[in-house]
C-alpha atoms as a PDB file:
ATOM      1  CA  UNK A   1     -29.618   5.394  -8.575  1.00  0.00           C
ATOM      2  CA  UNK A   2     -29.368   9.231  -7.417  1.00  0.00           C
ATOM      3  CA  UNK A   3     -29.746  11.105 -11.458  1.00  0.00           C
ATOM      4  CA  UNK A   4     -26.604  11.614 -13.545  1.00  0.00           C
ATOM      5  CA  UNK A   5     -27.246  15.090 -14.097  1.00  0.00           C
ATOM      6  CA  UNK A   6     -27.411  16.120  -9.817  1.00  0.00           C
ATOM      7  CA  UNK A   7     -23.973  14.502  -9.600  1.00  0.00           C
ATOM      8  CA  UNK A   8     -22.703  16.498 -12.538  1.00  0.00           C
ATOM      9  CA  UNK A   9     -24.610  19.455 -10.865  1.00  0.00           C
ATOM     10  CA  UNK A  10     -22.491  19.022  -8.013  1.00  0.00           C
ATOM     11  CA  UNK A  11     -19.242  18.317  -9.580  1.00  0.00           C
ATOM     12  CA  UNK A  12     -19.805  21.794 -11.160  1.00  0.00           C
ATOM     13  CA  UNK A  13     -20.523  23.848  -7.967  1.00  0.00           C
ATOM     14  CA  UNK A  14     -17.248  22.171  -6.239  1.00  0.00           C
ATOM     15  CA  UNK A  15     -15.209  23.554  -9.018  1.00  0.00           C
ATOM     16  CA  UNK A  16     -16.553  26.565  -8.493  1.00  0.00           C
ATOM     17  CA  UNK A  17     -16.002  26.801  -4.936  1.00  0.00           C
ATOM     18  CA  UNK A  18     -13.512  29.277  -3.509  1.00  0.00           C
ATOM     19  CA  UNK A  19     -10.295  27.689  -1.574  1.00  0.00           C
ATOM     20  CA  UNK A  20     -11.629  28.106   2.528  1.00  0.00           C
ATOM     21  CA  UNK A  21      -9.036  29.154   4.594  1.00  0.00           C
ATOM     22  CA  UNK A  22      -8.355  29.969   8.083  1.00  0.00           C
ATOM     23  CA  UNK A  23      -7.928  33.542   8.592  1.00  0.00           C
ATOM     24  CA  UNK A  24      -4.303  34.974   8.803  1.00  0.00           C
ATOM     25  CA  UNK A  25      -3.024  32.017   7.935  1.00  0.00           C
ATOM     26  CA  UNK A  26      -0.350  33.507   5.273  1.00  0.00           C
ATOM     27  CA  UNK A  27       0.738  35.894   8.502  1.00  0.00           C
ATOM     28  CA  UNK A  28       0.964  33.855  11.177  1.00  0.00           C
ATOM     29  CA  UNK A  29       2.960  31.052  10.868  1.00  0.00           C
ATOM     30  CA  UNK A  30       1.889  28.483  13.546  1.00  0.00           C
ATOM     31  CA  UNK A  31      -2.020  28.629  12.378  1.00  0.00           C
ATOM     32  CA  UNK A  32      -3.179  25.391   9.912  1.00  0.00           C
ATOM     33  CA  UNK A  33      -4.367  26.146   6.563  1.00  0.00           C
ATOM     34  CA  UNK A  34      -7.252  24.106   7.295  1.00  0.00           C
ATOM     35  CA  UNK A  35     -10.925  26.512   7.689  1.00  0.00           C
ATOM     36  CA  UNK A  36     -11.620  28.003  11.120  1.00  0.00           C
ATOM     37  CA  UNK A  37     -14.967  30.148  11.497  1.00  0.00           C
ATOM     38  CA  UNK A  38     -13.428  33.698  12.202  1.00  0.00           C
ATOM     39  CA  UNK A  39     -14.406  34.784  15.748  1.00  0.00           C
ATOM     40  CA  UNK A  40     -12.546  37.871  16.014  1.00  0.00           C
ATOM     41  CA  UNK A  41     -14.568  41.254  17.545  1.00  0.00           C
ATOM     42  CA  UNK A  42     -13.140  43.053  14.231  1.00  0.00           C
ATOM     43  CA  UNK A  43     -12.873  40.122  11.772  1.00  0.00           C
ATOM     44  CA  UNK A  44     -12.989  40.867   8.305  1.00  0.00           C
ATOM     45  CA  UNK A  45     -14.178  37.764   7.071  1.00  0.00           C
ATOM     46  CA  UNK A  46     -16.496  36.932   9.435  1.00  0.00           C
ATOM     47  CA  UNK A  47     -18.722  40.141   8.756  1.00  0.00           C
ATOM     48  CA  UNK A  48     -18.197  39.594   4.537  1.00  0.00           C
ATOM     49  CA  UNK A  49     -16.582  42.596   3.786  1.00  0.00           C
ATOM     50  CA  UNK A  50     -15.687  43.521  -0.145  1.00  0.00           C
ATOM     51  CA  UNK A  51     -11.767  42.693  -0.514  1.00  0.00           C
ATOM     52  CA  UNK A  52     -11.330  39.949   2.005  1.00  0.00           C
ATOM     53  CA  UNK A  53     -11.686  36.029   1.610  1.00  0.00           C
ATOM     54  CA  UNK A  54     -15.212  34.179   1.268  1.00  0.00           C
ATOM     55  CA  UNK A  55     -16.913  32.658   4.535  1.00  0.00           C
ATOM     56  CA  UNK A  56     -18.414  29.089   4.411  1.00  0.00           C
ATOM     57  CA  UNK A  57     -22.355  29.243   4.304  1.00  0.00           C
ATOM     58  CA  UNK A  58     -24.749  26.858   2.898  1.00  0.00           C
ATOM     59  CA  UNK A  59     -25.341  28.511  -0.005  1.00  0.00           C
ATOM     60  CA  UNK A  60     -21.980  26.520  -1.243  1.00  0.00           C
ATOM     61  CA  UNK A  61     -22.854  23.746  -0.820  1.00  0.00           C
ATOM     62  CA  UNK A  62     -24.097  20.327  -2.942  1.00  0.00           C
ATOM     63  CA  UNK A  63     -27.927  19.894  -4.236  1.00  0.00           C
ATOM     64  CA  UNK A  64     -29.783  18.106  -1.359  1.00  0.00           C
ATOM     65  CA  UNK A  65     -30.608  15.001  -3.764  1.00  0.00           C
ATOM     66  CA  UNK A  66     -27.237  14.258  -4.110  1.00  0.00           C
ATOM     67  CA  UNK A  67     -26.343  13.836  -0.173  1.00  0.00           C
ATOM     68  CA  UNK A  68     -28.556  10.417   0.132  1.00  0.00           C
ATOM     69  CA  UNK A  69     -25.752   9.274  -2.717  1.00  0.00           C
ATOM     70  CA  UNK A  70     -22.415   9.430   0.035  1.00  0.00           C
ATOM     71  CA  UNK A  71     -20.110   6.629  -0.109  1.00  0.00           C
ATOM     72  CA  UNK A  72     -19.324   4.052   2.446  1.00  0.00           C
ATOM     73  CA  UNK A  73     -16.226   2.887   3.872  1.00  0.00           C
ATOM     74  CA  UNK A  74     -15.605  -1.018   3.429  1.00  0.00           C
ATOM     75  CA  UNK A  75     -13.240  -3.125   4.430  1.00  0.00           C
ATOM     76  CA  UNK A  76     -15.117  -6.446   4.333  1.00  0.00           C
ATOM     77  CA  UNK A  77     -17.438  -8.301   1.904  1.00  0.00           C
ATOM     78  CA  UNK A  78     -20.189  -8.412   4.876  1.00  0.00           C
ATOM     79  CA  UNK A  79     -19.733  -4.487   5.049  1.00  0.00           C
ATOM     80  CA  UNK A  80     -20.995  -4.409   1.119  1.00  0.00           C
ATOM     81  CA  UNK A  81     -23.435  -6.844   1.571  1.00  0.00           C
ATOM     82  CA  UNK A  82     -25.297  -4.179   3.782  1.00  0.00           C
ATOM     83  CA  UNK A  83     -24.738  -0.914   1.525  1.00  0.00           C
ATOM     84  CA  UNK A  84     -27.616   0.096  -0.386  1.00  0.00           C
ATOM     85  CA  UNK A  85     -27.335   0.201  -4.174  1.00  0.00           C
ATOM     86  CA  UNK A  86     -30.032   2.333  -4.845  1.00  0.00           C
ATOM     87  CA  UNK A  87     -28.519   5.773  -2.556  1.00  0.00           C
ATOM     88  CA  UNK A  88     -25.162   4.350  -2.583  1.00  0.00           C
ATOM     89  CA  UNK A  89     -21.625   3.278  -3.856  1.00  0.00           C
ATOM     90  CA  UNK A  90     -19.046   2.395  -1.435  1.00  0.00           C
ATOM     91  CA  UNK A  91     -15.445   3.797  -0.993  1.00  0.00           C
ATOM     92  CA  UNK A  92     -13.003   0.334  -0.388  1.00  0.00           C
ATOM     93  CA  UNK A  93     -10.452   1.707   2.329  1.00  0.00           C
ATOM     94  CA  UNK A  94      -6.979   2.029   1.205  1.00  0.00           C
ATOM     95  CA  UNK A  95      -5.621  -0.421   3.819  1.00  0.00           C
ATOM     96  CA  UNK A  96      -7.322  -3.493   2.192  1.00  0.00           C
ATOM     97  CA  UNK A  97      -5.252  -5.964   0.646  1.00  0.00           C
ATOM     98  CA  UNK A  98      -5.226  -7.212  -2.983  1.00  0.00           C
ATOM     99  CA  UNK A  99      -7.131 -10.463  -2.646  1.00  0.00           C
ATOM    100  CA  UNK A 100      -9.467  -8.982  -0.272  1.00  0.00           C
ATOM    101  CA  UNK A 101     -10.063  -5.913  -2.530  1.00  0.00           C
ATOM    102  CA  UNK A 102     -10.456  -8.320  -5.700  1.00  0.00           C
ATOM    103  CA  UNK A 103     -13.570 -10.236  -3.423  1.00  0.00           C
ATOM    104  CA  UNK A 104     -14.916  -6.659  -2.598  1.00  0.00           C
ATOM    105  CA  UNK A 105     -15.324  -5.608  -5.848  1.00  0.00           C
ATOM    106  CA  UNK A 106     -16.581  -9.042  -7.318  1.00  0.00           C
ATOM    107  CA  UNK A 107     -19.262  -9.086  -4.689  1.00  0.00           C
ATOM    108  CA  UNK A 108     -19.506  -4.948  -5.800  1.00  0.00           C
ATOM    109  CA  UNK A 109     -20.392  -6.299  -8.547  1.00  0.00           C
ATOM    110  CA  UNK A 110     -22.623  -9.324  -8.254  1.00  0.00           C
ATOM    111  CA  UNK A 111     -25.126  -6.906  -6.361  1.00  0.00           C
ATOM    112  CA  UNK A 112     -24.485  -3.867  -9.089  1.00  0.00           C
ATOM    113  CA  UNK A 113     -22.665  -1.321  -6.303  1.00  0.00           C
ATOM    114  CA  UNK A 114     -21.131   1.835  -7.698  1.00  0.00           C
ATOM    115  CA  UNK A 115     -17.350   1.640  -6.585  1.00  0.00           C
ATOM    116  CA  UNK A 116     -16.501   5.097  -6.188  1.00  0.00           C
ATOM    117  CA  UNK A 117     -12.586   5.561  -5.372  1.00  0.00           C
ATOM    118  CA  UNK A 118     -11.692   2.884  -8.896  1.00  0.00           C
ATOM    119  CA  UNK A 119     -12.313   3.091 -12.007  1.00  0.00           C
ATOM    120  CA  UNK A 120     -12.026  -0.020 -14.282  1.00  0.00           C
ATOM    121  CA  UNK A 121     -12.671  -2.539 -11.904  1.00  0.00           C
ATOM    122  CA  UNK A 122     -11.698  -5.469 -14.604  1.00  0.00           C
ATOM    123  CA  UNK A 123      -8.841  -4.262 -15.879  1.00  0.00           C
ATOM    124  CA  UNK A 124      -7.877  -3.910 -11.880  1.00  0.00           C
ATOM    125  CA  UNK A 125      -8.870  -7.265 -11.358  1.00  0.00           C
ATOM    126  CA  UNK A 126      -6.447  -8.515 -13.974  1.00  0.00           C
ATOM    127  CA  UNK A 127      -3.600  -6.297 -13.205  1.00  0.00           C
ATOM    128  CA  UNK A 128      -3.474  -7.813  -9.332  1.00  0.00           C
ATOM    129  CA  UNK A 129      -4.227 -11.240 -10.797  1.00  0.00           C
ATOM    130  CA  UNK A 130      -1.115 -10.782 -13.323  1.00  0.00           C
ATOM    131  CA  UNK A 131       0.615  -9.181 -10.092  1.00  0.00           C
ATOM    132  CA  UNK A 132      -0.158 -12.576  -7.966  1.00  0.00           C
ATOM    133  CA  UNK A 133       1.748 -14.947 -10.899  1.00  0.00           C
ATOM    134  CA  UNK A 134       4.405 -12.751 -11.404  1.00  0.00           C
ATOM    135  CA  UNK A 135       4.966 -13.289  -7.383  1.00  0.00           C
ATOM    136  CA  UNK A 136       4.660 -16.665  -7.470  1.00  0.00           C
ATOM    137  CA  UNK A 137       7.101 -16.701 -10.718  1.00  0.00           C
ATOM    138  CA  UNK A 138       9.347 -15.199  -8.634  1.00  0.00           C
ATOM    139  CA  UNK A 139       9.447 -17.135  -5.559  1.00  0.00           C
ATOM    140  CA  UNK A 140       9.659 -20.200  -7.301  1.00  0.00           C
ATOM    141  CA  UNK A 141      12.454 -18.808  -8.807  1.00  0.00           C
ATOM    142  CA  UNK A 142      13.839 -17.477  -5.572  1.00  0.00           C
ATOM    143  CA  UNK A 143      13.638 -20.852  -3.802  1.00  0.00           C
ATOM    144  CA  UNK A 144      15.385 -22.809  -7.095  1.00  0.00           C
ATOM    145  CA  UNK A 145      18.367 -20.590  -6.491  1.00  0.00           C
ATOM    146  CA  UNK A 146      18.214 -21.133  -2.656  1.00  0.00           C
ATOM    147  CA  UNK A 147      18.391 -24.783  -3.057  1.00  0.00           C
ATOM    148  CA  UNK A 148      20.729 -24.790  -5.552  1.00  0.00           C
ATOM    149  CA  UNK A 149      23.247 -22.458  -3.110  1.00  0.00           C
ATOM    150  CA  UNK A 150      22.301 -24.950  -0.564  1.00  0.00           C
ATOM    151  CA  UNK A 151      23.907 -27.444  -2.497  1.00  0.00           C
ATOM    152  CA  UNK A 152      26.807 -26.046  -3.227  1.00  0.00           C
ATOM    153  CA  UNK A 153      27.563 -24.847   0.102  1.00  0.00           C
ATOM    154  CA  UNK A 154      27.002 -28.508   0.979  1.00  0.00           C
ATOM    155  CA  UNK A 155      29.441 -29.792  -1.946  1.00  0.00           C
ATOM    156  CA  UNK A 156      31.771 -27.355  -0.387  1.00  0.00           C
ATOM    157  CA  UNK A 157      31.485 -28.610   3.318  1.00  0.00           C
ATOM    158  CA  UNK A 158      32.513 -31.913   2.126  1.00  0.00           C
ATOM    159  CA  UNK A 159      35.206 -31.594   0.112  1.00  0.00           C
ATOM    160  CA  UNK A 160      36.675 -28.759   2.776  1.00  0.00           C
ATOM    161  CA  UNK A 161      35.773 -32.179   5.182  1.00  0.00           C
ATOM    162  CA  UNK A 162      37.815 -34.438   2.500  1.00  0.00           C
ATOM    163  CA  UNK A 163      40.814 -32.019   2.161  1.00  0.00           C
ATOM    164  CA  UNK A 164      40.712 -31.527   5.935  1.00  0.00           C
ATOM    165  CA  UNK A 165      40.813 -35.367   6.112  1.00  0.00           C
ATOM    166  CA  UNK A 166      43.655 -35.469   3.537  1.00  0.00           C
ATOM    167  CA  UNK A 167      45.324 -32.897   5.212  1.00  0.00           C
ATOM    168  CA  UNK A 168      45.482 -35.010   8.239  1.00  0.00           C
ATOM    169  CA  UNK A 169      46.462 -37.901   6.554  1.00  0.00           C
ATOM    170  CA  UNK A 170      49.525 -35.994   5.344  1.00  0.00           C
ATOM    171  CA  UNK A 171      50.709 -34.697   8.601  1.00  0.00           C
ATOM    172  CA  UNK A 172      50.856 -38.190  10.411  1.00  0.00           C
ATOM    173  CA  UNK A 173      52.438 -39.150   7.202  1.00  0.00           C
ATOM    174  CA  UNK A 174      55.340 -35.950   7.731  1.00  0.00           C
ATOM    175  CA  UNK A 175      55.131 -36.799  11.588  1.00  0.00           C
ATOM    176  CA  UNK A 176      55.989 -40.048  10.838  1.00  0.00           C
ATOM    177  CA  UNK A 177      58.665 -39.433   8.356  1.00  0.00           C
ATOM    178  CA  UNK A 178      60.422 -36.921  10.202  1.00  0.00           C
ATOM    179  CA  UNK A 179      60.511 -39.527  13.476  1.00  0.00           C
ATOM    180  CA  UNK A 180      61.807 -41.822  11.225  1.00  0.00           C
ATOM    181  CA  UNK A 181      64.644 -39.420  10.372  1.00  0.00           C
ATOM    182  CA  UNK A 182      65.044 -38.674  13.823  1.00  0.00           C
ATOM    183  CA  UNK A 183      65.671 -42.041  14.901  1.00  0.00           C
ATOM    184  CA  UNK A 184      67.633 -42.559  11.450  1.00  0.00           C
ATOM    185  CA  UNK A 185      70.088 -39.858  12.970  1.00  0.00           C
ATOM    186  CA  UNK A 186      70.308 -41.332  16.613  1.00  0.00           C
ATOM    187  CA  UNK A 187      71.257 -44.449  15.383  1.00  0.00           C
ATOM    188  CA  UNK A 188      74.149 -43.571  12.774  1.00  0.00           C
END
């Protein structure tokens, strides 16, 4: 495992480290904040003039032990069966999902890889694993309250179908009286 004290060493130095920035960037406002080597025939920058914003050189950068220790993007279990534990730790890619990620760090584990990008890998564990019941609480729950609308919509179809039937009923039965009066009438 690359020595406690080099990654330290570089955590240090990258504090340290001036903000890069593309030149002109606060004056012109179509240029990216991201770095750009200045090119310019009278650039300020490029030629390290007193006043004016730090260049990139290698003199910023991280101690050369600590390079071997980079971390790897997984997004599989056979990804982190190849990593290396020795130089280094992987980085699990945000677009895994929970029960994949939970495998990824078990296996992590199992072969004593350095997950870099979490911290607290079994209190993570748990959390998802309380996550996954609380889902499953809740569908359960969700589909008891389905069925149970279900049935009610169906207790309402039929008696809507009985009052319907009813309904009929009682129309022949006004039809019938009101012929009745009809022919009542014709004959008197």
């Amino acid at each position: 495992m690359v020595n406690q004290k080099l990654l330290s060493l570089r955590k240090h130095i990258k504090q340290k480290q001036p903000h890069f920035i593309r030149q002109d960037y606060h004056k012109i406002k179509c240029l990216k904040r991201a770095w750009r080597i200045p090119t310019g025939k009278h650039a300020k920058i490029r030629y390290g003039k007193a006043g004016h914003r730090y260049m990139v050189t290698p003199g910023y950068g991280s101690p050369r032990e600590v390079y071997g220790f980079e971390g790897i993007r997984v997004c599989t279990v056979k990804e982190v069966e190849a990593v290396d534990p020795e130089t280094q730790g992987i980085i699990i890619s945000s677009s895994v999902g929970n029960k994949k990620k939970i495998e990824i760090i078990k296996k992590a584990q199992e072969l004593s890889i350095k997950v870099i990008n979490l911290r607290d890998l079994d209190e993570l564990i748990s959390k998802i694993n309380t996550d996954f019941e609380n889902r499953k609480k809740d569908r359960k729950s969700k589909k008891e309250s389905r069925a149970s609308k279900k049935k009610e919509s169906e207790k309402k179809k039929e008696e809507k179908k009985l009052d319907e039937k009813i309904s009929e009923e009682e129309k022949k039965e006004k039809e019938k009286k009101e012929r009745d009066k009809v022919l009542t009438k014709k004959e008197a």
